[in-house]
Protein backbone atom coordinates (compact mmCIF):
# COMPACT_ATOMS: atom_id res chain seq x y z
CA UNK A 1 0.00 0.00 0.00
CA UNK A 2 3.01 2.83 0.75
CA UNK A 3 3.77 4.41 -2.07
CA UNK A 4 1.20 3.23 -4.33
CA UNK A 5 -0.74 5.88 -6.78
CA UNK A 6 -3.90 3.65 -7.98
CA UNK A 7 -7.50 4.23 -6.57
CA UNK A 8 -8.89 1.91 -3.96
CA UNK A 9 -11.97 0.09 -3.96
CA UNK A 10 -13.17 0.00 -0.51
CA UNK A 11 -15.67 -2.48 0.73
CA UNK A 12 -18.09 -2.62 3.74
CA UNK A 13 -20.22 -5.84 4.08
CA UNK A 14 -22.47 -6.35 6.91
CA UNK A 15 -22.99 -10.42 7.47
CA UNK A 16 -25.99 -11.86 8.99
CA UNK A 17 -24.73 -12.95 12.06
CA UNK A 18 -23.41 -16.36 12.57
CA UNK A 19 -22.79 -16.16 9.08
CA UNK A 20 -18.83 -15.05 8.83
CA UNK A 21 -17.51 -18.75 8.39
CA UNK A 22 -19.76 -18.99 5.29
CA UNK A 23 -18.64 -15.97 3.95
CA UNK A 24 -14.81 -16.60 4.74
CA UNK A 25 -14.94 -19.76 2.90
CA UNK A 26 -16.43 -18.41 -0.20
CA UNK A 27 -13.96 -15.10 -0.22
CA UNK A 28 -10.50 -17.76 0.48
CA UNK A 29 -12.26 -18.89 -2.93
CA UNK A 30 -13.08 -15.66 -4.92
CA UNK A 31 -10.05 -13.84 -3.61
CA UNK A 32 -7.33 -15.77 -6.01
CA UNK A 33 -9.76 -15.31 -9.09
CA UNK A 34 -10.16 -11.60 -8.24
CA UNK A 35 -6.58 -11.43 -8.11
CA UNK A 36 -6.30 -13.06 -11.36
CA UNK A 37 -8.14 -10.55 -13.20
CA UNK A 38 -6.77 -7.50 -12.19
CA UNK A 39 -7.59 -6.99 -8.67
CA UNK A 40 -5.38 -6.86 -5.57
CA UNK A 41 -6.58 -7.61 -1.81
CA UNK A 42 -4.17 -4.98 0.35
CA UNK A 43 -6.29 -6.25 3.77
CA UNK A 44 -9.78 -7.55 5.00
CA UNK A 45 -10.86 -6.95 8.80
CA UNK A 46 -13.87 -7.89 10.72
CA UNK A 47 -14.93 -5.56 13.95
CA UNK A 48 -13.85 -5.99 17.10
CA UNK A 49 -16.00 -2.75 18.57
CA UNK A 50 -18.90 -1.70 17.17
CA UNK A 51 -21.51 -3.80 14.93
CA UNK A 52 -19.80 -7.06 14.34
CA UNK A 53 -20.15 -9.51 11.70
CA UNK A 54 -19.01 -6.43 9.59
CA UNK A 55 -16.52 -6.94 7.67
CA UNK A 56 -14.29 -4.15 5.37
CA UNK A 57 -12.12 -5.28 2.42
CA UNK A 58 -9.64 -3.18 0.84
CA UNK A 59 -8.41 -3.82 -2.81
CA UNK A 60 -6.01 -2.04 -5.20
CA UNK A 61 -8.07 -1.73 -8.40
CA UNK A 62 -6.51 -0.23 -12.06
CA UNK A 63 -9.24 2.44 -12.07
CA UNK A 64 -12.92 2.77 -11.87
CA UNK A 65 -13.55 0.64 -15.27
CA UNK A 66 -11.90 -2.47 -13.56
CA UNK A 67 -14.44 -2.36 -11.20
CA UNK A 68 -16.96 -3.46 -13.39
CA UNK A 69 -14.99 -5.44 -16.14
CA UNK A 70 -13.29 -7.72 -13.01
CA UNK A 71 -16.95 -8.34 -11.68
CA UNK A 72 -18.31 -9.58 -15.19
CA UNK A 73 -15.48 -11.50 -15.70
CA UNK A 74 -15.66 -13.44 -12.68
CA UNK A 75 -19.01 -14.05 -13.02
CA UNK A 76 -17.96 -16.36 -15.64
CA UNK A 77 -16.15 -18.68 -13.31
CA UNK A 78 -17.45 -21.85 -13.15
CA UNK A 79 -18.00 -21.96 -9.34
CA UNK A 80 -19.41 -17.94 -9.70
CA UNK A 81 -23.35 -19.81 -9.44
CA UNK A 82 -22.26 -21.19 -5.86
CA UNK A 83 -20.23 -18.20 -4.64
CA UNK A 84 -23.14 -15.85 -5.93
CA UNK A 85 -26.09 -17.88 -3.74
CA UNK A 86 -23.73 -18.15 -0.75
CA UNK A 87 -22.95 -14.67 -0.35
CA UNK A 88 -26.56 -13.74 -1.40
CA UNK A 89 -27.72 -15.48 1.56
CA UNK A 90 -24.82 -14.63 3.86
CA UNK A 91 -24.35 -10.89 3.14
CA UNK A 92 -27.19 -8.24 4.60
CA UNK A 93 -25.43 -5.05 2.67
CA UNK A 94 -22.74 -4.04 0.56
CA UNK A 95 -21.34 -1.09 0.17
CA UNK A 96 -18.36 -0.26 -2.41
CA UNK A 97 -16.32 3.29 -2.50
CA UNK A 98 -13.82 3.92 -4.61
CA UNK A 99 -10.71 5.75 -3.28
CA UNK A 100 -8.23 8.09 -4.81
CA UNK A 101 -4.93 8.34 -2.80
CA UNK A 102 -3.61 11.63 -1.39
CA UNK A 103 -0.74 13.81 -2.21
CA UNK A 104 0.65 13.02 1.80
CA UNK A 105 0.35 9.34 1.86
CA UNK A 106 3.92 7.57 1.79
């Protein structure tokens, strides 16, 4: 992350509680293939304080286009069907931001 000068896509999923193995399983899955198309996972928490089961991904994206393009493509992954239903069940709201670096970050 130091030094780096591409946007961020910044990720806030609330998961229906009792739910985080689920959704942990399915992400160790979709992470690589993410990866593979363009995408690059720079950390993933979970909440200690506040509303937990929330969980906040950060990934390095090329710009605001890869957004979409890496989405389509990986919904052309064979296991996307399984990954899709699981996280449709497991997942209560998603939120994506994308965001630009600042001149003062190192």
């Amino acid at each position: 992350m130091p030094g780096s000068r591409l946007p961020c896509l910044h990720v806030t999923l609330k998961i229906r509680p009792g739910q985080i193995a689920r959704f942990n399983e399915v992400m160790a899955e979709m992470v690589p293939e993410m990866e593979a198309r363009g995408w690059k996972l720079l950390g993933a928490w979970s909440n200690l304080i506040g509303r937990l089961d929330t969980v906040v991904d950060l990934w390095e994206v090329e710009d605001a286009n890869a957004v979409r393009s890496t989405l389509v493509a990986a919904a052309g992954h064979p296991d996307f069907p399984r990954w899709y239903e699981t996280l449709s069940d497991v997942v209560l709201e998603e939120t994506l931001q994308l965001m630009l670096p600042l001149p003062y970050m190192r």
